[in-house]
Protein backbone atom coordinates (compact mmCIF):
# COMPACT_ATOMS: atom_id res chain seq x y z
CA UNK A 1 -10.59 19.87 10.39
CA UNK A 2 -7.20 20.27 11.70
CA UNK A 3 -4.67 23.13 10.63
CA UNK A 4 -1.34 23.18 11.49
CA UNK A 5 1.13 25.32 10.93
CA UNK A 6 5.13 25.32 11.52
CA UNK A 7 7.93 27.52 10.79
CA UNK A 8 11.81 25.58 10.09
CA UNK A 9 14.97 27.55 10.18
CA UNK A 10 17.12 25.42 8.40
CA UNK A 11 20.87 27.10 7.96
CA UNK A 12 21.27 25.45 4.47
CA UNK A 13 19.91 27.01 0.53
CA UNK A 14 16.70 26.96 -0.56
CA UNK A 15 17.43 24.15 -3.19
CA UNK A 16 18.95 21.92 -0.89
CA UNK A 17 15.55 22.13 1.51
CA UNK A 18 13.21 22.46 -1.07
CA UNK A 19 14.41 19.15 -2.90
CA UNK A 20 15.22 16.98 0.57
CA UNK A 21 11.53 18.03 1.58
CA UNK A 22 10.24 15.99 -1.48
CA UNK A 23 12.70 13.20 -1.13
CA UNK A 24 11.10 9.81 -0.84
CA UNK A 25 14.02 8.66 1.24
CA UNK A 26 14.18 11.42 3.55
CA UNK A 27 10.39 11.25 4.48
CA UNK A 28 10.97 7.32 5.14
CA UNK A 29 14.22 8.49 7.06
CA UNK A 30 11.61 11.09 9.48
CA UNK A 31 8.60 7.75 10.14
CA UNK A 32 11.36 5.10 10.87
CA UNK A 33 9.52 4.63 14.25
CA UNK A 34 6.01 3.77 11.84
CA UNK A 35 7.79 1.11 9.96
CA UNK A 36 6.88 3.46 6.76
CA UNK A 37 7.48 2.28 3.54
CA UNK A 38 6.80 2.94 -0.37
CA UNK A 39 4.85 0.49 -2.32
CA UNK A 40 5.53 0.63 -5.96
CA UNK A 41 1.68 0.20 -7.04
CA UNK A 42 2.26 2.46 -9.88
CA UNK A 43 3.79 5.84 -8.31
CA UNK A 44 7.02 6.87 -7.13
CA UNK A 45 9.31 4.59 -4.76
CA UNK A 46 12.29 6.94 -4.25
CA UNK A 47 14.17 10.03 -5.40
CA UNK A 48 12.45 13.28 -5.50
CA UNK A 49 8.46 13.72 -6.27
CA UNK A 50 7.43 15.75 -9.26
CA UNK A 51 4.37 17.63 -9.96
CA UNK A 52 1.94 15.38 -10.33
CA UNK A 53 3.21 12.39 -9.14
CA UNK A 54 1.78 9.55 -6.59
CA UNK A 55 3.28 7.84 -3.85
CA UNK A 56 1.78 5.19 -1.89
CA UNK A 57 2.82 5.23 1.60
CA UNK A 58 2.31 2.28 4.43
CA UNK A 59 2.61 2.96 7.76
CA UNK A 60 1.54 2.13 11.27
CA UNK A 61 -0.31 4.55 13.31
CA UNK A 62 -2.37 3.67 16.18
CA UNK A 63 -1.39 0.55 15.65
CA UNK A 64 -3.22 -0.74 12.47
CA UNK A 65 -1.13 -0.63 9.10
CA UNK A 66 -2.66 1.75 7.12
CA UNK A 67 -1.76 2.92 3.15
CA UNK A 68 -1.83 6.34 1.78
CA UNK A 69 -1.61 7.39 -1.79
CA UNK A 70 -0.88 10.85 -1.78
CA UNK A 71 -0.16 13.44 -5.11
CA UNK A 72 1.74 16.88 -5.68
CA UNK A 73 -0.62 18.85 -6.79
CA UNK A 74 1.48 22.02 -6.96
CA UNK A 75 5.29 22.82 -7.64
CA UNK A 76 7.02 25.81 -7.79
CA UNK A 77 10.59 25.09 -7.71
CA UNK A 78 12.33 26.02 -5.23
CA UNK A 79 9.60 28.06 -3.26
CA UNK A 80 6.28 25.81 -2.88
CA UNK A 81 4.69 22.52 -3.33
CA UNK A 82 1.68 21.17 -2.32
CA UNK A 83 0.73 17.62 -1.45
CA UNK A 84 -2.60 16.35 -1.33
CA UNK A 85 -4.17 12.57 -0.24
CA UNK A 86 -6.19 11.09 -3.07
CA UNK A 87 -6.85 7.34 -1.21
CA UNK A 88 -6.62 6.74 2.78
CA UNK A 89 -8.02 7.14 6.42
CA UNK A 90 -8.36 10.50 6.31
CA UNK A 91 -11.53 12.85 4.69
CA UNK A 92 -9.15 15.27 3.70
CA UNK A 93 -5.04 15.89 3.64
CA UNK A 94 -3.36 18.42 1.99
CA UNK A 95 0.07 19.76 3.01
CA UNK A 96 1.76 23.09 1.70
CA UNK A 97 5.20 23.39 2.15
CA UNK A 98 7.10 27.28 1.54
CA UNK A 99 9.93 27.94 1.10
CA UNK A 100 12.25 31.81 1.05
CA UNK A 101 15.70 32.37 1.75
CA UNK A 102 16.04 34.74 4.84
CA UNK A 103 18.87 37.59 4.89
CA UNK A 104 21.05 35.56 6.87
CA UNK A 105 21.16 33.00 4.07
CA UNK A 106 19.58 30.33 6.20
CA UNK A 107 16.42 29.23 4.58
CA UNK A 108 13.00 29.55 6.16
CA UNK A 109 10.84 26.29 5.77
CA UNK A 110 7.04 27.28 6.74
CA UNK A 111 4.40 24.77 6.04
CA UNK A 112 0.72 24.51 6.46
CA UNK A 113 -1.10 20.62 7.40
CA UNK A 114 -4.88 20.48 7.17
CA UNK A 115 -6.44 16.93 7.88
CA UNK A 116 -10.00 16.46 8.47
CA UNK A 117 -10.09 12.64 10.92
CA UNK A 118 -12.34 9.93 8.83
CA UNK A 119 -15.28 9.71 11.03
CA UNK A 120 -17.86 12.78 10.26
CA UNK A 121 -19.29 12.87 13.35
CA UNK A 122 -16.38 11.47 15.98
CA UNK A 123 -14.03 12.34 13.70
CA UNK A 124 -13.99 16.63 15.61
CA UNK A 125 -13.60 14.83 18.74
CA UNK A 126 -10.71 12.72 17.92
CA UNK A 127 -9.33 15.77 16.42
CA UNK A 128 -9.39 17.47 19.67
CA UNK A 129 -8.41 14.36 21.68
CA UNK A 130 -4.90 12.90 19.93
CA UNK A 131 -5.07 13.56 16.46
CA UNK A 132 -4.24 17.44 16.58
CA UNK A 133 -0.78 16.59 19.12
CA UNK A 134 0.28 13.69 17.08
CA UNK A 135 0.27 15.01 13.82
CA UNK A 136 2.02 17.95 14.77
CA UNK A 137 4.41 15.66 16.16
CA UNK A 138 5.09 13.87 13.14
CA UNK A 139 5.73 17.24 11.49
CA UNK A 140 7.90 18.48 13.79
CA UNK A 141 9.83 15.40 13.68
CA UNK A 142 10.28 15.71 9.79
CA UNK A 143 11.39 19.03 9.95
CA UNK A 144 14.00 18.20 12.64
CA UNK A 145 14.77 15.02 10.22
CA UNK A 146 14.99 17.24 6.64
CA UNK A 147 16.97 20.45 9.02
CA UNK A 148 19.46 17.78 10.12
CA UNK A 149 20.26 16.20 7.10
CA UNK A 150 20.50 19.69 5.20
CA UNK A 151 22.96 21.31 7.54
CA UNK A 152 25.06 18.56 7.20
CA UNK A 153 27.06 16.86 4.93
CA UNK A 154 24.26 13.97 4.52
CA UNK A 155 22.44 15.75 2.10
CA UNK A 156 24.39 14.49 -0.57
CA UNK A 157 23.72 10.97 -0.01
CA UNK A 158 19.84 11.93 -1.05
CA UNK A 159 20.20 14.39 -3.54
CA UNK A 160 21.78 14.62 -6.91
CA UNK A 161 25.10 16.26 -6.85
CA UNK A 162 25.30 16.56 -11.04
CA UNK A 163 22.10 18.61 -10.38
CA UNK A 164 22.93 22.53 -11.61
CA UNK A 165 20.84 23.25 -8.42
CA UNK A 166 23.84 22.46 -6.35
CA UNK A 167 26.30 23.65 -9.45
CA UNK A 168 27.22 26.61 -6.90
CA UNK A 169 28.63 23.63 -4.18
CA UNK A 170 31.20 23.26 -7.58
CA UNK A 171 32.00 26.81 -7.26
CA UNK A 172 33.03 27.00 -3.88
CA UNK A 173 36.24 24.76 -4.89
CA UNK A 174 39.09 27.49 -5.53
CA UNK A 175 40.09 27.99 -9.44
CA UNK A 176 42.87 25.14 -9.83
CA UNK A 177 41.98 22.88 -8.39
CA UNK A 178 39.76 19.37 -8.72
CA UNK A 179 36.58 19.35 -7.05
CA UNK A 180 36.88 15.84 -5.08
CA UNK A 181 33.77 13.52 -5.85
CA UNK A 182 31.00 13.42 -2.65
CA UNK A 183 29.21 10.54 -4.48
CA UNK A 184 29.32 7.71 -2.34
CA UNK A 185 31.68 4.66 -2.91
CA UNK A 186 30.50 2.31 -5.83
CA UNK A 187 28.18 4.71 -7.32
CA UNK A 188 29.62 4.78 -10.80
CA UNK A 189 32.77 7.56 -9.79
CA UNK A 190 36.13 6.28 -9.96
CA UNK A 191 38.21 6.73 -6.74
């Protein structure tokens, strides 16, 4: 079994990470080079995951189209949630995701990956051969995807802005004035 860990400094609040970490549309945004998509067989096909809700996933890796259901299994908002495979390749896939705002304000993003490869007995060896550098690849490139969009102003075109979570963005407008709308174009504010 594989374990992986990475640490994120991402200068942006807890919420903000915590929620763009589940989004459906930010994880398709990291696997763009996989062709990944959600398949609505019954689970979530965009917004944010809740505890206890499925999302299928298909994606190419290694060149075969594969699917993955996967489920949260644990939420603690906005410090920790846990996702764990129930149907796909792999034996086993879990992923824990942490979350703690540092003194500086920026928010520290530490998560923990533990896959187990599908074959019991070449499965170690194709751990140790490719398996081990490309998933850590694909979590690194998440994190760089999820760190980018938080510290800047893309966030809001994945997350909810009416959300009291991000009430405090609200706050920063100075008494007297009207906080100017960051929904995008069409979506239901008047310009």
């Amino acid at each position: 079994m594989i374990r992986l860990e990475e640490t994120t400094i991402i200068d942006a609040p807890m919420e903000r990470c915590f929620d763009l970490s589940r989004s459906v549309e930010v994880h398709l945004l990291a696997n763009i080079h996989s062709g990944e998509q959600t398949l609505a067989t019954g689970g979530v096909t965009s917004g944010l995951v809740g505890l206890s809700q499925q999302v299928t996933w298909r994606a190419k890796h290694f060149g075969v189209w594969q699917n993955l259901t996967s489920k949260t299994t644990a939420l603690e908002s906005p410090a920790h949630f846990q996702v764990t495979m129930i149907h796909g390749i792999f034996r086993f896939m879990q992923a824990d995701h942490w979350f703690r705002t540092l003194p500086s304000g920026a928010t520290e993003m530490k998560e923990r990956f533990l896959v187990a490869a599908p074959l019991p007995l070449l499965g170690p060896l194709a751990e140790a051969l490719f398996l081990r550098r490309y998933m850590l690849a694909l979590l690194r490139e998440r994190n760089a995807v999820i760190k980018q969009v938080a510290e800047s102003c893309d966030w809001r075109r994945y997350l909810p802005i009416d959300s009291q979570l991000y009430s405090k963005i609200r706050d920063d407008v100075p008494r007297g004035h009207a906080a100017k709308s960051t929904r995008p174009p069409g979506s239901g504010d008047p310009e």
